[in-house]
N, C-alpha and C. Protein backbone atom coordinates (compact mmCIF):
# COMPACT_ATOMS: atom_id res chain seq x y z
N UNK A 1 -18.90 -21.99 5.94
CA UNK A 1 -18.26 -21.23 4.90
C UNK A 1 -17.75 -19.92 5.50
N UNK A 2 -16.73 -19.84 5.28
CA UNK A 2 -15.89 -18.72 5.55
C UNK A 2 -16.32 -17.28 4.63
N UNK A 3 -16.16 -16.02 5.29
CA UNK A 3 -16.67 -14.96 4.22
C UNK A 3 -15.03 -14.09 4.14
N UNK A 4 -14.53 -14.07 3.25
CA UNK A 4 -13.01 -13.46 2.49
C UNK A 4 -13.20 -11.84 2.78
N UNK A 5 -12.31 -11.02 3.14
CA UNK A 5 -12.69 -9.75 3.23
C UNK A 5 -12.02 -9.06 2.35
N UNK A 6 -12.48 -7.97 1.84
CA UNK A 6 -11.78 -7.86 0.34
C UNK A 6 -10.98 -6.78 0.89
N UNK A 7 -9.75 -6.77 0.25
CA UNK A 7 -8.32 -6.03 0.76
C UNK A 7 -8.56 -4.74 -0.29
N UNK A 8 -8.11 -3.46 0.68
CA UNK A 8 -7.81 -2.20 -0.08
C UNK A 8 -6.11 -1.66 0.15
N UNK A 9 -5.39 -1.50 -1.22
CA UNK A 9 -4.12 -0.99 -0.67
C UNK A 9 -4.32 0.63 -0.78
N UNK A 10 -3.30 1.00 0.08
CA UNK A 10 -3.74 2.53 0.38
C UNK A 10 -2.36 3.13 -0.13
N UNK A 11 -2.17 3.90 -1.11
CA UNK A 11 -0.54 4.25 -1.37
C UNK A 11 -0.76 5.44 -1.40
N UNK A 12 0.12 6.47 -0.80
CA UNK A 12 0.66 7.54 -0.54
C UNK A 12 0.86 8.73 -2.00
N UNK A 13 1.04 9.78 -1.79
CA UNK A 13 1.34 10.71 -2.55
C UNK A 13 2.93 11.28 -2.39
N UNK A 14 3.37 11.89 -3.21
CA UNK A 14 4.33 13.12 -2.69
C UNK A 14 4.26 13.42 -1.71
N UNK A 15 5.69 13.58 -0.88
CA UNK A 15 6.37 13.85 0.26
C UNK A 15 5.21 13.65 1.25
N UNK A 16 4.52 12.07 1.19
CA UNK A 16 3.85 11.82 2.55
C UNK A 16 4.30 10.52 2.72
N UNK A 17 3.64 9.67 3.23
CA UNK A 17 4.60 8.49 4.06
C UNK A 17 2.91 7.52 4.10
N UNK A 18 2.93 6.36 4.49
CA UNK A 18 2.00 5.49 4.99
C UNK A 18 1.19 6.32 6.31
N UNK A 19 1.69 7.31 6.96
CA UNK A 19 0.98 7.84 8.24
C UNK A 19 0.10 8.75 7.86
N UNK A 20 0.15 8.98 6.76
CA UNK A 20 -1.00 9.90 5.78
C UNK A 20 -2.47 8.94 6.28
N UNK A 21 -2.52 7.90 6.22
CA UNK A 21 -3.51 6.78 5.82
C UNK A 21 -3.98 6.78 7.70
N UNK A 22 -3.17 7.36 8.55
CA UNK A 22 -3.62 6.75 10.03
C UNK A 22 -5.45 6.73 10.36
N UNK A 23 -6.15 7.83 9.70
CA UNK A 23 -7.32 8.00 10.39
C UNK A 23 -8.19 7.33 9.25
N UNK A 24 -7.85 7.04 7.89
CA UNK A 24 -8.55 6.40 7.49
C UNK A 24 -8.84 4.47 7.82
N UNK A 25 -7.67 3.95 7.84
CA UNK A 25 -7.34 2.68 8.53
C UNK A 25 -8.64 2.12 8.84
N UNK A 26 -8.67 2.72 10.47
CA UNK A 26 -9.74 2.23 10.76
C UNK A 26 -11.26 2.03 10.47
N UNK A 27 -11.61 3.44 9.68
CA UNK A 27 -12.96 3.40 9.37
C UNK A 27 -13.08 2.66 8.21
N UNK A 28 -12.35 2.31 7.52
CA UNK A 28 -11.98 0.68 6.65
C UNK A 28 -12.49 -0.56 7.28
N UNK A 29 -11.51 -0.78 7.99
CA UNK A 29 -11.41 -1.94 8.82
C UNK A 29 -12.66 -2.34 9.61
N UNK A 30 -13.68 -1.35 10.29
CA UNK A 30 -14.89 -1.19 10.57
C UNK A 30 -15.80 -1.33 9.70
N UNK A 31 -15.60 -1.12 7.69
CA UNK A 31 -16.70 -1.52 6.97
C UNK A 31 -16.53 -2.73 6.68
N UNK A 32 -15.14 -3.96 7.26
CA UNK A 32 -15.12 -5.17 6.85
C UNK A 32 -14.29 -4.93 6.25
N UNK A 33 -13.29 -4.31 5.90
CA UNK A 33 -12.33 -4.57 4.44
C UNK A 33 -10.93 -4.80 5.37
N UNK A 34 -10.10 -5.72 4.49
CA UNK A 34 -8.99 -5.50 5.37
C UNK A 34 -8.33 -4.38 4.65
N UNK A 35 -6.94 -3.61 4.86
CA UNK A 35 -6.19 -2.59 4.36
C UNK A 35 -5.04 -2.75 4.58
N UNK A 36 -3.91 -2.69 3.47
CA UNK A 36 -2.47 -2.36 3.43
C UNK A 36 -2.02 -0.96 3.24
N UNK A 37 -1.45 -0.19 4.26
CA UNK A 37 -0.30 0.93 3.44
C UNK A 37 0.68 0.14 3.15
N UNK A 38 1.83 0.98 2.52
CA UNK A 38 2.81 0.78 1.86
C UNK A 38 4.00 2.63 2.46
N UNK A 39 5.07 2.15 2.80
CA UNK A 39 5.79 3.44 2.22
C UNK A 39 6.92 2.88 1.16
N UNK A 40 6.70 3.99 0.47
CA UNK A 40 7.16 3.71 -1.20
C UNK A 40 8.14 3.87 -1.02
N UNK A 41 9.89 3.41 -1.49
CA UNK A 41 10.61 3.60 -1.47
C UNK A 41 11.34 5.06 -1.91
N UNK A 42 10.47 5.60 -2.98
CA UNK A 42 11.42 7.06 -2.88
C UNK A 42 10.77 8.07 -2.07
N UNK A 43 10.51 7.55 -1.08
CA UNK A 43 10.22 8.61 -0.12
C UNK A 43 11.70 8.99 0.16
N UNK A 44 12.52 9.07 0.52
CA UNK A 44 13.58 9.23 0.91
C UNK A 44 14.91 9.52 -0.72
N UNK A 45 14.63 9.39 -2.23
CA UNK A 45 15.07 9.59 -2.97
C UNK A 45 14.98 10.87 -3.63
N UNK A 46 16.54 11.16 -4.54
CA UNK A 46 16.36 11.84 -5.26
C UNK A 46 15.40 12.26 -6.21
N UNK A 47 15.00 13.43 -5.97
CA UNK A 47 13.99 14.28 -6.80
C UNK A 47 14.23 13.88 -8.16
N UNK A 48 15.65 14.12 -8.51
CA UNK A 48 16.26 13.47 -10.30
C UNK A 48 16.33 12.17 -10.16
N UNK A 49 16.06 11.66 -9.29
CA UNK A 49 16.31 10.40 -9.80
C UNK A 49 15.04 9.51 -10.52
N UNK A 50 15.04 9.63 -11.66
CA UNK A 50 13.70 9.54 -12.19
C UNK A 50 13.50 7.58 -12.40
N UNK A 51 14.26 6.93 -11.83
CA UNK A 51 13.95 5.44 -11.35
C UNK A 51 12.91 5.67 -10.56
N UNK A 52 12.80 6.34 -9.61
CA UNK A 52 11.76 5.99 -8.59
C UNK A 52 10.92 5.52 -8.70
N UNK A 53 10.14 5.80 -9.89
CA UNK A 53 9.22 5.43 -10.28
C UNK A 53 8.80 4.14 -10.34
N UNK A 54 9.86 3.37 -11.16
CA UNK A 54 10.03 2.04 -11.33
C UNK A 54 10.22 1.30 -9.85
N UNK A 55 10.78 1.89 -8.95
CA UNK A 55 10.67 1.24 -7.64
C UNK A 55 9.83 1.24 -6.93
N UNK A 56 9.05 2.00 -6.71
CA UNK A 56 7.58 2.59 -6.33
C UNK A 56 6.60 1.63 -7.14
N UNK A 57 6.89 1.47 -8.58
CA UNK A 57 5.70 0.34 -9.07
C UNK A 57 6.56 -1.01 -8.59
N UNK A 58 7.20 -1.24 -8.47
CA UNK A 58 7.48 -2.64 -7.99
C UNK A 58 7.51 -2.90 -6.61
N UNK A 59 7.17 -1.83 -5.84
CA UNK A 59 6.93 -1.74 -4.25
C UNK A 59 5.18 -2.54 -4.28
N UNK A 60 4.58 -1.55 -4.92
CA UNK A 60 3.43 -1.51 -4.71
C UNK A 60 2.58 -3.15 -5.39
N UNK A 61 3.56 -3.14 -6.44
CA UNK A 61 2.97 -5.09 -7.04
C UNK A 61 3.16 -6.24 -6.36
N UNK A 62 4.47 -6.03 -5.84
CA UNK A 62 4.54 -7.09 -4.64
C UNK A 62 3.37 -6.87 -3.68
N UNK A 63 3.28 -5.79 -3.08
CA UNK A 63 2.14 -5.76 -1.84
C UNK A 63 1.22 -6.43 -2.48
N UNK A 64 0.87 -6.24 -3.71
CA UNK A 64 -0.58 -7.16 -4.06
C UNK A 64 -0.32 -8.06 -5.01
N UNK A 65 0.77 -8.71 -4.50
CA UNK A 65 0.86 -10.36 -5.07
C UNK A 65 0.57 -11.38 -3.76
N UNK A 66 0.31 -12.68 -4.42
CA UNK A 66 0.53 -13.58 -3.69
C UNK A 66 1.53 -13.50 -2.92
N UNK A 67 2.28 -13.77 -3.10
CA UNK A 67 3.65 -13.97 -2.93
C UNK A 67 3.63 -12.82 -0.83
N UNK A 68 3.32 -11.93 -1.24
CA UNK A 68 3.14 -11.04 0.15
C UNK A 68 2.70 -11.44 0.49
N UNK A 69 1.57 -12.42 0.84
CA UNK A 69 0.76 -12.70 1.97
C UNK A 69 -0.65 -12.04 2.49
N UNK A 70 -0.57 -10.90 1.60
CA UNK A 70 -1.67 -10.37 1.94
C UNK A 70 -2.85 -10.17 1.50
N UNK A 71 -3.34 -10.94 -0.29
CA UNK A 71 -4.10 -10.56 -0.63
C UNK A 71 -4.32 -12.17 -1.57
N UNK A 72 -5.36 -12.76 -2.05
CA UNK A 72 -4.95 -13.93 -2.10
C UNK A 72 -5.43 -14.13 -3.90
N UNK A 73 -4.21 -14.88 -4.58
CA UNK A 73 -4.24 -14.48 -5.67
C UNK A 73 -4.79 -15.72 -6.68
């Protein structure tokens, strides 16, 4: 029997990026868990552009669907 490692996604704040997450990563990965960042798409968008939001939640649902590969549904 196989033992499943339970996945943590790690998502970012304001004006930071997935490299926010570098030093945590590993000490994750060392308690057994696997881990996804993500960089959110309005990293790079308008401040007014108040979609982001909506792209940013649909960034982040895919990462934890089936469908990605990474988390098993």
């Amino acid at each position: 029997m196989s033992v499943q490692r339970s996945t943590v996604v790690l998502v970012h704040g304001g004006w930071h990026g997935s490299w926010c997450w570098a030093e945590v990563v590993p000490l994750l990965d060392r308690q057994g868990l696997s881990v996804r960042t993500i960089d959110l798409p309005s990293i790079d968008a308008d401040p007014d552009d108040r979609s982001a939001l909506s792209g940013d939640a649909a960034a982040v649902a895919f990462l934890c669907s089936p469908e990605a590969g990474y988390i098993n549904g």
